[in-house]
C-alpha atoms as a PDB file:
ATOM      1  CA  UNK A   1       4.889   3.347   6.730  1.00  0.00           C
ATOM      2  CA  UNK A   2       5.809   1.112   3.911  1.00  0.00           C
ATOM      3  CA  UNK A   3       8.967  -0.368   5.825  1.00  0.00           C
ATOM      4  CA  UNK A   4       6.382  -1.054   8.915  1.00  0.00           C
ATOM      5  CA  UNK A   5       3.537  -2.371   6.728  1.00  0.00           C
ATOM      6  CA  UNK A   6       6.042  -4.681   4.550  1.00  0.00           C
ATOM      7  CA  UNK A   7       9.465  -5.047   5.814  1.00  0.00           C
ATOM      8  CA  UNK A   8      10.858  -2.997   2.897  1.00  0.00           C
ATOM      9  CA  UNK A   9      13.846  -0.818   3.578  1.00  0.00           C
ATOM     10  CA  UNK A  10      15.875   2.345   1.808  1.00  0.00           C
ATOM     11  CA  UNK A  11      12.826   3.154  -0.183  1.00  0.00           C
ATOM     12  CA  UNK A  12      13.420   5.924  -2.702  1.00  0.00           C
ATOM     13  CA  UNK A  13      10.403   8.479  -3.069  1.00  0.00           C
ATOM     14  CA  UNK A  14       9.971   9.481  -6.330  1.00  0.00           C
ATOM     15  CA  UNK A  15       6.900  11.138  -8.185  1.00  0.00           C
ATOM     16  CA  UNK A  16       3.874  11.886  -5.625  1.00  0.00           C
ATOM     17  CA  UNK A  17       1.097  10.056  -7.011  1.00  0.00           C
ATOM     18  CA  UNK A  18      -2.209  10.812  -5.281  1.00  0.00           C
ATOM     19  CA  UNK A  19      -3.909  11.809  -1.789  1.00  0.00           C
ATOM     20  CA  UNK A  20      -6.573   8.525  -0.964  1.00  0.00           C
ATOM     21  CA  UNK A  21      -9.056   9.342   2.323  1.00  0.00           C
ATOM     22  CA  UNK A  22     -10.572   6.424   3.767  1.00  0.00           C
ATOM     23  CA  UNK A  23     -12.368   5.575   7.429  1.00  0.00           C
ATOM     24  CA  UNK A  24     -12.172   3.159   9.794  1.00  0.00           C
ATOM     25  CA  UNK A  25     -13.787   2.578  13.485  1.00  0.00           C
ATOM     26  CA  UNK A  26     -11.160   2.260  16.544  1.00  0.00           C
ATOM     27  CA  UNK A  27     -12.473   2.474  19.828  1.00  0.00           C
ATOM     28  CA  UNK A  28     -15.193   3.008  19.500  1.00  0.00           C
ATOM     29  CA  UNK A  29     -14.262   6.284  17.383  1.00  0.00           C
ATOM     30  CA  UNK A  30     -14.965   6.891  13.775  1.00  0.00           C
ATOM     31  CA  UNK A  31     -11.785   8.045  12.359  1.00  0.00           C
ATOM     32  CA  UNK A  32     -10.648   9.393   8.810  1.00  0.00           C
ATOM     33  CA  UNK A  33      -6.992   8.680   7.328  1.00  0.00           C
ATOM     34  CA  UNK A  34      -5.307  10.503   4.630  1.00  0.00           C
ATOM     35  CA  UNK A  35      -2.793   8.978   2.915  1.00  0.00           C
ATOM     36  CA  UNK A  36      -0.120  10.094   0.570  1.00  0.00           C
ATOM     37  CA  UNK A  37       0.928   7.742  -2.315  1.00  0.00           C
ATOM     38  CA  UNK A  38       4.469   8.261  -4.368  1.00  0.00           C
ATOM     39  CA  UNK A  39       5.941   6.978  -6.922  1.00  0.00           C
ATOM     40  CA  UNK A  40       9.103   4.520  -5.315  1.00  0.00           C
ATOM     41  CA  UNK A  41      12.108   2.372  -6.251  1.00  0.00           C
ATOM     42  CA  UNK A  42      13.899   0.149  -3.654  1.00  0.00           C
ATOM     43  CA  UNK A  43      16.048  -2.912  -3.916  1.00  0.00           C
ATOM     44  CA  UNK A  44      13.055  -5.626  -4.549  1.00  0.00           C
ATOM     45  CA  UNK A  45      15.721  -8.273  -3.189  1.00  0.00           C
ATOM     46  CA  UNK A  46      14.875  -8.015  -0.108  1.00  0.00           C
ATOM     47  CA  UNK A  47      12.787 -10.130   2.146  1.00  0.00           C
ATOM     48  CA  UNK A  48       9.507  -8.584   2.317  1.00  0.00           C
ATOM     49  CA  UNK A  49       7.414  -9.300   5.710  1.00  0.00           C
ATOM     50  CA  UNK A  50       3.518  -8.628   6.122  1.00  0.00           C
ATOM     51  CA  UNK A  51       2.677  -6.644   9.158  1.00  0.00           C
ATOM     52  CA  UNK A  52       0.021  -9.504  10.568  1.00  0.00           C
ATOM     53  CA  UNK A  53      -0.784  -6.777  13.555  1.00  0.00           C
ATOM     54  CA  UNK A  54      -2.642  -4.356  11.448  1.00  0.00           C
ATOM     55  CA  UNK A  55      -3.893  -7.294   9.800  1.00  0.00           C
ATOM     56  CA  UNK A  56      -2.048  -7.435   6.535  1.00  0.00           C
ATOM     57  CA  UNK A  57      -0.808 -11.141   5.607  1.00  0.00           C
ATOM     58  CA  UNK A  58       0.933 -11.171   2.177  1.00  0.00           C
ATOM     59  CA  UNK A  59       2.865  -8.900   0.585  1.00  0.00           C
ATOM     60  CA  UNK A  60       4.934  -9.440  -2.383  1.00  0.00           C
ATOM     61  CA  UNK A  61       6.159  -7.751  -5.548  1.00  0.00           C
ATOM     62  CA  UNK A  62       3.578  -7.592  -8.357  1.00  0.00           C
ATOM     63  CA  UNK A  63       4.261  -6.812 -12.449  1.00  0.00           C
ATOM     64  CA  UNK A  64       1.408  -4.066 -13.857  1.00  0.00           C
ATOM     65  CA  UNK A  65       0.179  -6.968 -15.824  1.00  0.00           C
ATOM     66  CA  UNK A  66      -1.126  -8.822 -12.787  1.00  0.00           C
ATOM     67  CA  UNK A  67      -2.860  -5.872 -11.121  1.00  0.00           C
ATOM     68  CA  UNK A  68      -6.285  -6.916 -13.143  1.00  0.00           C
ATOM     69  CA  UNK A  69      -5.990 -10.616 -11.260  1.00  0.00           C
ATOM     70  CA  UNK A  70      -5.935  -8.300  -7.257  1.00  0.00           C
ATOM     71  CA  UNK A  71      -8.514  -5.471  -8.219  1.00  0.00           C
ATOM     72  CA  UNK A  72     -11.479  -7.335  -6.871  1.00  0.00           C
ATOM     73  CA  UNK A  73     -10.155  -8.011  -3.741  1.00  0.00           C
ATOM     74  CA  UNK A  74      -8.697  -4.275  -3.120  1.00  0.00           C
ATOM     75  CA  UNK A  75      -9.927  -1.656  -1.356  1.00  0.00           C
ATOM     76  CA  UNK A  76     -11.527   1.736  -4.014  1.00  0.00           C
ATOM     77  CA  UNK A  77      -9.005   4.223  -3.278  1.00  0.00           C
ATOM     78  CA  UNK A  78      -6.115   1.238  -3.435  1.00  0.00           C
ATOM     79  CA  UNK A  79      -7.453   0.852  -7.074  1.00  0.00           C
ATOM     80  CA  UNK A  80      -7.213   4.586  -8.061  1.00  0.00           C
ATOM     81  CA  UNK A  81      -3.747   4.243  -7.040  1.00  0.00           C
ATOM     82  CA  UNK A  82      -2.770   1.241  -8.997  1.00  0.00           C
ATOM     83  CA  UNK A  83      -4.684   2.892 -12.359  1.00  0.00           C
ATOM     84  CA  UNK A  84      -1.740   5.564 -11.648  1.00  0.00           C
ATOM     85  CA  UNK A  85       1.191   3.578 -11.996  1.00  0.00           C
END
C-alpha cells in the first residue's frame, strides 16, 4: 500500500503501531476499511510520487516537529497515528 499510495520502495516494517477504521461511500455502497499502521524505515532518497487516482497529490518526507503545522488538515485516525510516532 505505501509503495502504491507514494512511490516508496523496499520499505522495512518495523514496530506495529495501531489498527485505524474509517468509512467511505463507493458505489453507491457504504464501506468500512481497517488499516494497519507500523513503524518503517526505507531509503528516504528516493523519488516519492502521489497516487493522484485515489486522490492523493503530495507526498513528501516530514520531521516530528512539523506534524503540528499538517494536523488540521488530516483526517482523526491519521492524527492518532502521528501522536504514536
Amino acid at each position: 500500500e505505501v509503495e502504491e499510495e507514494t512511490g516508496l520502495r523496499g520499505v522495512e516494517l518495523k514496530q506495529f503501531l495501531v489498527t485505524t477504521y474509517h468509512t467511505y461511500t463507493e458505489n453507491g455502497k457504504h464501506i468500512l476499511k481497517e488499516s494497519h499502521w507500523y513503524d518503517m524505515v526505507s531509503d528516504s532518497k528516493q523519488t516519492l510520487v502521489p497516487q493522484v487516482a485515489e486522490d492523493i497529490h503530495e507526498v513528501k518526507w516530514l520531521k516530528k516537529e512539523e506534524f503540528a503545522g499538517i494536523l488540521n488538515n488530516t483526517h482523526p485516525s491519521i492524527t492518532d497515528v502521528l501522536h504514536l510516532i
